[in-house]
Protein backbone atom coordinates (compact mmCIF):
# COMPACT_ATOMS: atom_id res chain seq x y z
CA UNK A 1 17.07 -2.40 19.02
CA UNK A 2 19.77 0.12 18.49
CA UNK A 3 18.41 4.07 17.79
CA UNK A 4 22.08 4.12 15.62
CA UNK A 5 23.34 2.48 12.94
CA UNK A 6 26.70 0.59 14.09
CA UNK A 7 29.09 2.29 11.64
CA UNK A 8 29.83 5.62 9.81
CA UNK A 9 27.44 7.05 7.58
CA UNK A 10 27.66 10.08 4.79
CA UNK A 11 24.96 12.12 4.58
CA UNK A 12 24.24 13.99 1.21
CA UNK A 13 21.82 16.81 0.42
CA UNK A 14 21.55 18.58 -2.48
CA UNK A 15 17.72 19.52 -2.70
CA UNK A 16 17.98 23.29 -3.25
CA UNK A 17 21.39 25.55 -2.89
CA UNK A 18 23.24 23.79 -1.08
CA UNK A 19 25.80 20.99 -1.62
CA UNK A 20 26.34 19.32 1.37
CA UNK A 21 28.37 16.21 3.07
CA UNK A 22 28.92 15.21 6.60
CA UNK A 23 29.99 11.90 7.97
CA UNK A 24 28.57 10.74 10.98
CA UNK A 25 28.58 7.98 13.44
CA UNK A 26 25.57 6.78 16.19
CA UNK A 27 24.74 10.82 16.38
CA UNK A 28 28.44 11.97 16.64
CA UNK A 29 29.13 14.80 13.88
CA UNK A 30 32.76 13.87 12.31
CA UNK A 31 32.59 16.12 9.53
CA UNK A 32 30.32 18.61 8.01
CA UNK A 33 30.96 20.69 4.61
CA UNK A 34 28.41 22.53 2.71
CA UNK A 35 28.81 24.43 -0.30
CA UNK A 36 26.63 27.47 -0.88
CA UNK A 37 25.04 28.85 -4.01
CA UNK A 38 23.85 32.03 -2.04
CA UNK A 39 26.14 34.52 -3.94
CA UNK A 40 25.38 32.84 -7.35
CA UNK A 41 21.54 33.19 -7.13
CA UNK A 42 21.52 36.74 -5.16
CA UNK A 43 22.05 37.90 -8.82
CA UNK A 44 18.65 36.97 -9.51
CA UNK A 45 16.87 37.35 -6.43
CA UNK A 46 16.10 34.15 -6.03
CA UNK A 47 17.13 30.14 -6.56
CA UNK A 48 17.30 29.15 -10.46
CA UNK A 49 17.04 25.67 -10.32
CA UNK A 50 18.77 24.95 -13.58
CA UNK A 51 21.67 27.22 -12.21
CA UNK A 52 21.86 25.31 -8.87
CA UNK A 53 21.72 22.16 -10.34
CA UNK A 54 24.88 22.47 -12.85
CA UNK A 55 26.80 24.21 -9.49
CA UNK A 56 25.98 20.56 -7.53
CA UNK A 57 27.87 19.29 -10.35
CA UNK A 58 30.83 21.52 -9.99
CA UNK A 59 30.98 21.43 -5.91
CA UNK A 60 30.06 17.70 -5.42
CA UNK A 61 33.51 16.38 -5.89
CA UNK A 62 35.40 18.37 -3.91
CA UNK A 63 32.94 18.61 -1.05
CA UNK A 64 32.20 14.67 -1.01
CA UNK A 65 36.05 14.75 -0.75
CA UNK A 66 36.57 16.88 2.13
CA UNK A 67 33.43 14.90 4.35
CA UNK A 68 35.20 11.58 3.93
CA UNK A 69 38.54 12.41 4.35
CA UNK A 70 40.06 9.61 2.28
CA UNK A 71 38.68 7.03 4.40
CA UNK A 72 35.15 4.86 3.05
CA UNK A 73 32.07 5.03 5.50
CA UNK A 74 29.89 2.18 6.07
CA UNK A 75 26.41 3.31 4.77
CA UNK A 76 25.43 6.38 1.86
CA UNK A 77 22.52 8.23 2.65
CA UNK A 78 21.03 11.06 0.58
CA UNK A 79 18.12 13.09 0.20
CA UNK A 80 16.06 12.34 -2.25
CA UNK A 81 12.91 14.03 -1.63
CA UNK A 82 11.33 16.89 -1.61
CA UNK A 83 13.08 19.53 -3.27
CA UNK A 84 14.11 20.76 -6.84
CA UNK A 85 14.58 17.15 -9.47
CA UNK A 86 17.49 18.65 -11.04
CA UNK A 87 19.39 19.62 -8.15
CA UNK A 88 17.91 16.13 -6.38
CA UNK A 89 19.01 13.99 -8.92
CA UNK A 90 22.84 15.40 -8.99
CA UNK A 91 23.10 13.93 -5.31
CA UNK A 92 21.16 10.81 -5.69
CA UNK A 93 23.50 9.69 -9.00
CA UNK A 94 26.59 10.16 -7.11
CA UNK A 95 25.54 8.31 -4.17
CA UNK A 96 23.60 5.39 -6.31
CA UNK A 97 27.30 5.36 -7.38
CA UNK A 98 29.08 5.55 -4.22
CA UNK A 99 27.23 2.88 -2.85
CA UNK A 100 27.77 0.59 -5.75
CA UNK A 101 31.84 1.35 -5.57
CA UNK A 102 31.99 0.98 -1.70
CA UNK A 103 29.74 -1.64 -1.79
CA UNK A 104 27.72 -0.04 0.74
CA UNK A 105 24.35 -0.30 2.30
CA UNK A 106 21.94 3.08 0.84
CA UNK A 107 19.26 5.10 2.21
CA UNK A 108 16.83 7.66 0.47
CA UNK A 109 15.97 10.27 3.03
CA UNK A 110 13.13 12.65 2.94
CA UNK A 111 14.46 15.95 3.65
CA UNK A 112 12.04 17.35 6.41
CA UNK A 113 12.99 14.16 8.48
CA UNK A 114 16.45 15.38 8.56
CA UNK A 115 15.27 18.89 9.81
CA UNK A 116 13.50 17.12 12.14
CA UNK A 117 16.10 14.43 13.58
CA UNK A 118 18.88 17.09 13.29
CA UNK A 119 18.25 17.81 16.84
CA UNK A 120 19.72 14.80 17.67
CA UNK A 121 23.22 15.84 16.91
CA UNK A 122 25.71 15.29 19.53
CA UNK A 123 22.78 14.60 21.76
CA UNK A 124 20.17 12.32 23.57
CA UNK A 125 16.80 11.86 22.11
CA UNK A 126 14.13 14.46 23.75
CA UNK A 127 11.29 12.80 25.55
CA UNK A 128 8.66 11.45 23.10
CA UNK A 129 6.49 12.70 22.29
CA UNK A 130 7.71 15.74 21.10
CA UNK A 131 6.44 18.98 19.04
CA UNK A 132 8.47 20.18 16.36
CA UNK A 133 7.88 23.42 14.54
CA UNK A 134 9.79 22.92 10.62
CA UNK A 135 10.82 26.36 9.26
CA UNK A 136 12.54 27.31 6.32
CA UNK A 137 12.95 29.00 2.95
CA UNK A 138 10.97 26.27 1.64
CA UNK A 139 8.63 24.36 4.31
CA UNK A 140 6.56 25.52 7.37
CA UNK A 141 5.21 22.69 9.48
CA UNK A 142 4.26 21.50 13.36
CA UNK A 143 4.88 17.85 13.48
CA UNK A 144 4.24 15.71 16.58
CA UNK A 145 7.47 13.29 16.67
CA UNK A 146 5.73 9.62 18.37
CA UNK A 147 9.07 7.94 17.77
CA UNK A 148 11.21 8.22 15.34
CA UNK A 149 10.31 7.79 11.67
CA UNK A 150 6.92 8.11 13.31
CA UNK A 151 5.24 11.33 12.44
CA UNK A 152 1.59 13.20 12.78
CA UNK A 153 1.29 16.95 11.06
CA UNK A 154 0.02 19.06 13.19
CA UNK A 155 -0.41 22.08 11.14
CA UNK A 156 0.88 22.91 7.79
CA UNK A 157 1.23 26.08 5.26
CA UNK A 158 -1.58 26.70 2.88
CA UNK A 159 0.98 28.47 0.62
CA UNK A 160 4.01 30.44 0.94
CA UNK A 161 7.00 28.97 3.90
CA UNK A 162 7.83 31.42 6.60
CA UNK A 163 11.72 31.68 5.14
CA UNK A 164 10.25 32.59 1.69
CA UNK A 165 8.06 35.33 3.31
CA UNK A 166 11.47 36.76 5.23
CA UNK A 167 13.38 36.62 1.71
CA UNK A 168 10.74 38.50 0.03
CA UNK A 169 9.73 41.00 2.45
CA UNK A 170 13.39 41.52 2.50
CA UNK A 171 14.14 42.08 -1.07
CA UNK A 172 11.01 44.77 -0.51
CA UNK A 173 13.14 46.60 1.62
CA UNK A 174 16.37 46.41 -0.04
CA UNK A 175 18.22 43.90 1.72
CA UNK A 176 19.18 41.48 -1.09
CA UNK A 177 19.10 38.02 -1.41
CA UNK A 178 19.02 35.86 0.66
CA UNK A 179 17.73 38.04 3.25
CA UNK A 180 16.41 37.08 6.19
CA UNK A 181 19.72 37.60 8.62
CA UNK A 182 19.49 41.00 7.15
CA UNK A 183 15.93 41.46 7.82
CA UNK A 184 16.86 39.96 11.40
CA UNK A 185 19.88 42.53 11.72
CA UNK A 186 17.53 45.67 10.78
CA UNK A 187 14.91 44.53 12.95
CA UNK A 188 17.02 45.05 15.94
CA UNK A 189 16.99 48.83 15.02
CA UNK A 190 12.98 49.20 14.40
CA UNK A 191 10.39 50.64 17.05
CA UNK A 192 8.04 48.07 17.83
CA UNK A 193 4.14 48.76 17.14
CA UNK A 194 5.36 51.20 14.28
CA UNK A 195 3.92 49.23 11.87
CA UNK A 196 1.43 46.45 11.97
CA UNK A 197 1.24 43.66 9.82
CA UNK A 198 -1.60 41.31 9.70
CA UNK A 199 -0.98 37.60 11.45
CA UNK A 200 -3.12 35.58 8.86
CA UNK A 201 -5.98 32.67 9.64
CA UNK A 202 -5.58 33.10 13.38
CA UNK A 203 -8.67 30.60 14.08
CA UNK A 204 -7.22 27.84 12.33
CA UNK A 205 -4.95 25.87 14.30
CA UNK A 206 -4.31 23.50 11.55
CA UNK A 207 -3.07 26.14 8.79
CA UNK A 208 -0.58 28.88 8.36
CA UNK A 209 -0.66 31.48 5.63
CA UNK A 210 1.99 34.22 4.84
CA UNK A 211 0.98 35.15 0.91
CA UNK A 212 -1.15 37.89 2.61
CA UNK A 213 2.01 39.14 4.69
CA UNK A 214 3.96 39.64 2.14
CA UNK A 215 1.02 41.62 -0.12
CA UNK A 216 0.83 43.63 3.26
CA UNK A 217 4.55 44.48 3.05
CA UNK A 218 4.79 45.22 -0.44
CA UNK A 219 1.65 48.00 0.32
CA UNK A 220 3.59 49.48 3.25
CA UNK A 221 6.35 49.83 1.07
CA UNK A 222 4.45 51.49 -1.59
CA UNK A 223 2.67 53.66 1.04
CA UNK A 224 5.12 55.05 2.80
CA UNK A 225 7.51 55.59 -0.14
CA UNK A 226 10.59 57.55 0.88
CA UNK A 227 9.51 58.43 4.22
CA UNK A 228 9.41 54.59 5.37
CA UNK A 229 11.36 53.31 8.10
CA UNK A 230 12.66 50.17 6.88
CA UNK A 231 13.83 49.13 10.42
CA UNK A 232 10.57 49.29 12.16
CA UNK A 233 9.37 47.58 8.79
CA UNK A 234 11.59 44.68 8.97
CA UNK A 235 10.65 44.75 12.82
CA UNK A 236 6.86 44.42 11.91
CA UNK A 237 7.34 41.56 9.15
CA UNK A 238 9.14 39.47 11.66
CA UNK A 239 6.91 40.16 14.78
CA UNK A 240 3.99 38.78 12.41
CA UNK A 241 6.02 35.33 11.39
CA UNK A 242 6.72 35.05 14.62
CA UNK A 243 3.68 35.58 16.00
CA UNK A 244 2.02 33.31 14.03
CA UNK A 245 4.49 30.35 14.86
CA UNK A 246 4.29 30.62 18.09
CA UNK A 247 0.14 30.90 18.90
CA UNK A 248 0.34 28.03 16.02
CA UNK A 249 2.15 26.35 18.82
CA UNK A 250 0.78 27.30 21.94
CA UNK A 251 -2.95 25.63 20.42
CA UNK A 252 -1.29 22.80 20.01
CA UNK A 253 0.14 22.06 23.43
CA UNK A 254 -3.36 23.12 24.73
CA UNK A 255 -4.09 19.65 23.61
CA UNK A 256 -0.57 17.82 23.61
CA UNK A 257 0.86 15.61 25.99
CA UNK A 258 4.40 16.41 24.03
CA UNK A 259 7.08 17.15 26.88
CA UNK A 260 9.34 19.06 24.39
CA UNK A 261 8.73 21.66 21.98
CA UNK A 262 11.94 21.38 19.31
CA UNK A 263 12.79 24.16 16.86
CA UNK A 264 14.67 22.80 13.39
CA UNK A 265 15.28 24.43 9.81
CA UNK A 266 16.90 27.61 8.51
CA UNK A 267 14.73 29.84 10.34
CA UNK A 268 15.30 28.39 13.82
CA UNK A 269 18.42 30.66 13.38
CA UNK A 270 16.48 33.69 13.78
CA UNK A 271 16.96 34.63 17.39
CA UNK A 272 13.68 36.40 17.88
CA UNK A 273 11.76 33.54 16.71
CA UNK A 274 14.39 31.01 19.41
CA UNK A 275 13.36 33.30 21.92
CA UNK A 276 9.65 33.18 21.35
CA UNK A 277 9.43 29.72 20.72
CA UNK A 278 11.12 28.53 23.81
CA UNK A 279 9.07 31.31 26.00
CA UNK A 280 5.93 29.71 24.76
CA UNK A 281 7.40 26.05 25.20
CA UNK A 282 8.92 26.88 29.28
CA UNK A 283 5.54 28.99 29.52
CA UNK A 284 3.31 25.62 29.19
CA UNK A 285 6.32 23.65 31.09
CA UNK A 286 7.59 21.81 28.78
CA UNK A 287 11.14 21.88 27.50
CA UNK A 288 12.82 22.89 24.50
CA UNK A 289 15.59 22.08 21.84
CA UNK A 290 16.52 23.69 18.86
CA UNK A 291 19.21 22.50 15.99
CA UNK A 292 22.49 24.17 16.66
CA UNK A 293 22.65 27.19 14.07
CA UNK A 294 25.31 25.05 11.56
CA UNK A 295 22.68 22.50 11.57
CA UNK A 296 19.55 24.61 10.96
CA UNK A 297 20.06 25.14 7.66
CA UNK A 298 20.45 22.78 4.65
CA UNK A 299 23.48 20.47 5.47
CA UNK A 300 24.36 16.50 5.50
CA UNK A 301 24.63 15.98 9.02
CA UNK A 302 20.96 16.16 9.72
CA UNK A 303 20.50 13.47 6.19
CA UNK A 304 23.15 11.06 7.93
CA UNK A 305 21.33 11.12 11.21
CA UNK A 306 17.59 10.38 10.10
CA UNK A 307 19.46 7.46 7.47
CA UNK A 308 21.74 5.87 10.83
CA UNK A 309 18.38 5.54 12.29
CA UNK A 310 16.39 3.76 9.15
CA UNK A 311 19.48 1.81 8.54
CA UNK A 312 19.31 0.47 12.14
CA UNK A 313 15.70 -0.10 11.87
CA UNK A 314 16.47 -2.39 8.58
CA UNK A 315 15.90 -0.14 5.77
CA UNK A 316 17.77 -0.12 2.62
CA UNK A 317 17.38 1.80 -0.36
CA UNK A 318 18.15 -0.09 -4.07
CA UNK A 319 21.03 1.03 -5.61
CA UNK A 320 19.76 2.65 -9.11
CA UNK A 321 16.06 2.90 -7.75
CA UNK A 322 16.79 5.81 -5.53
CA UNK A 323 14.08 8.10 -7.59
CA UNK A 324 14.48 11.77 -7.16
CA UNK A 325 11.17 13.35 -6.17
CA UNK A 326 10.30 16.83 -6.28
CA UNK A 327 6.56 16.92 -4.15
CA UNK A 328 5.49 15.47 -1.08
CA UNK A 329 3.04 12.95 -2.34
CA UNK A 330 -0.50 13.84 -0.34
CA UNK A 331 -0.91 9.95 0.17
CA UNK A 332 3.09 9.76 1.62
CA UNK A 333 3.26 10.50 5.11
CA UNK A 334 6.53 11.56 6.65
CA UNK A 335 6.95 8.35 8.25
């Protein structure tokens, strides 16, 4: 059996702040738009998810329209879990009706399996299996890729995402919103050991936790007042995410076979964290991949990849039963 789908396939994501189409055939990236809210919501600090949900509306169109390129593709697929239902639903409507006008296989897509297969862009699969460390504004997780669409968590968050924890520690410092490339920028600048910042739950190599981190942050912030050194304090919030990744990572290849250690989501385009991540991975001999940076963040390339490979595997979606869902169910597994 085929890994690819035999024809094109858009991709659609819409399952936070960005609106996003790509086309894309057995792996091959033909187009890729995205949309982003990041200037709306920097207003407020943060994502509004009534605001982002009415600006899907407003970019769909046009973005859907620059992805296809006036011609039809052979298969819809669109993320339709997790994220935020109102934005969700925007992108799952218009492809429910895509799919009925084209007349068009469909496939629901969960989003962290496009993070995860959105290695596979413009290249071959990595040996299986593989370790994959998931990190973004919104998830933190190690999954074990068997196959794929065959998945085993390795470790998970017990509450706050690594990407949230770089957005908020940055707003502590001034930096905006969305802030993580500026906390990455100033953290070039900062004097390592300045500062230290606790690396939570160390022992458990099931579990990462950054609510502490950023309590920790907030308290150097307040301590140090006007004499703080925001560089060496964005240098000290990072060193602890990245720190916990990676010995997250190393514990589990203590006890992997896994021949590759792959790096996916909107924090893999931290270069720090790239650098430490594949250090650990060539450290224990076994190779690396990470999503190109375009790809690391939200975007429909990655959707379109993991739906080619359920549509070649026989999986459809119903048109009008393509239910927007916010949670991961705990009974669902991401396979």
């Amino acid at each position: 059996m085929s890994l690819w789908f035999e024809g094109s396939v858009l991709g659609m994501d819409t399952s936070c702040d960005e609106t996003a189409a790509a086309v894309v055939r057995k792996g091959k990236v033909l187009t890729n738009v995205v949309a982003s809210q990041a200037q709306l919501h920097s207003q407020w600090g943060g994502i509004v998810p009534e605001a982002a949900a009415r600006a899907h509306i407003e970019s769909l169109v046009p973005v859907l329209a620059a992805a296809v390129e006036g011609a039809v593709p052979d298969a819809v697929a669109v993320t339709n879990r997790p994220g935020l239902v109102g934005a969700l639903a925007v992108g799952v409507a218009a492809a429910e009706a895509l799919s009925l006008a084209w007349d068009v296989p469909l496939i629901g897509v969960h989003h962290l399996e496009g993070h995860i297969l959105s290695v596979l862009a413009n290249r071959d699969l990595p040996p299986l299996p593989h370790l994959c460390l998931v990190v973004s504004g919104g998830h933190t997780e190690l999954i074990e890729v068997l196959e794929p669409c065959k998945y085993r968590t390795v470790a998970e968050t017990l509450d706050d995402a690594a990407g949230e924890a770089f957005d908020k520690c940055a707003r502590l410092l001034g930096l905006g919103y969305p802030g993580g490339a500026a906390l990455e920028a100033l953290a070039r600048a900062g004097t390592p050991g300045k500062y230290k910042l606790p690396v939570a739950i160390r022992h458990d190599p099931r579990h990462f936790s950054f609510s502490g981190l950023k309590t920790a942050a907030m308290r150097l912030v307040e301590a140090e007042g006007a004499s703080l050194d925001a560089a060496s304090a964005a240098l000290a919030v990072q060193s602890a995410i990245v720190a916990s990744l990676t010995e997250k990572i190393e514990r589990a290849l203590r006890v992997s076979d896994a021949a590759t250690v792959s790096l996916v989501g909107g924090v893999a385009a931290n270069s720090a964290l790239r650098t430490a991540v594949e250090s650990v991975a060539r450290g224990w001999g076994r190779g690396f991949v990470a999503s190109r940076p375009d790809l690391s963040t939200d975007n429909g390339a990655m959707i379109a990849i993991a739906g080619s490979i359920r549509l070649a595997r026989g999986e459809r979606s119903t048109a009008l039963d393509v239910s927007a869902q916010a949670p991961i169910p705990d009974c669902e597994p991401l396979g």
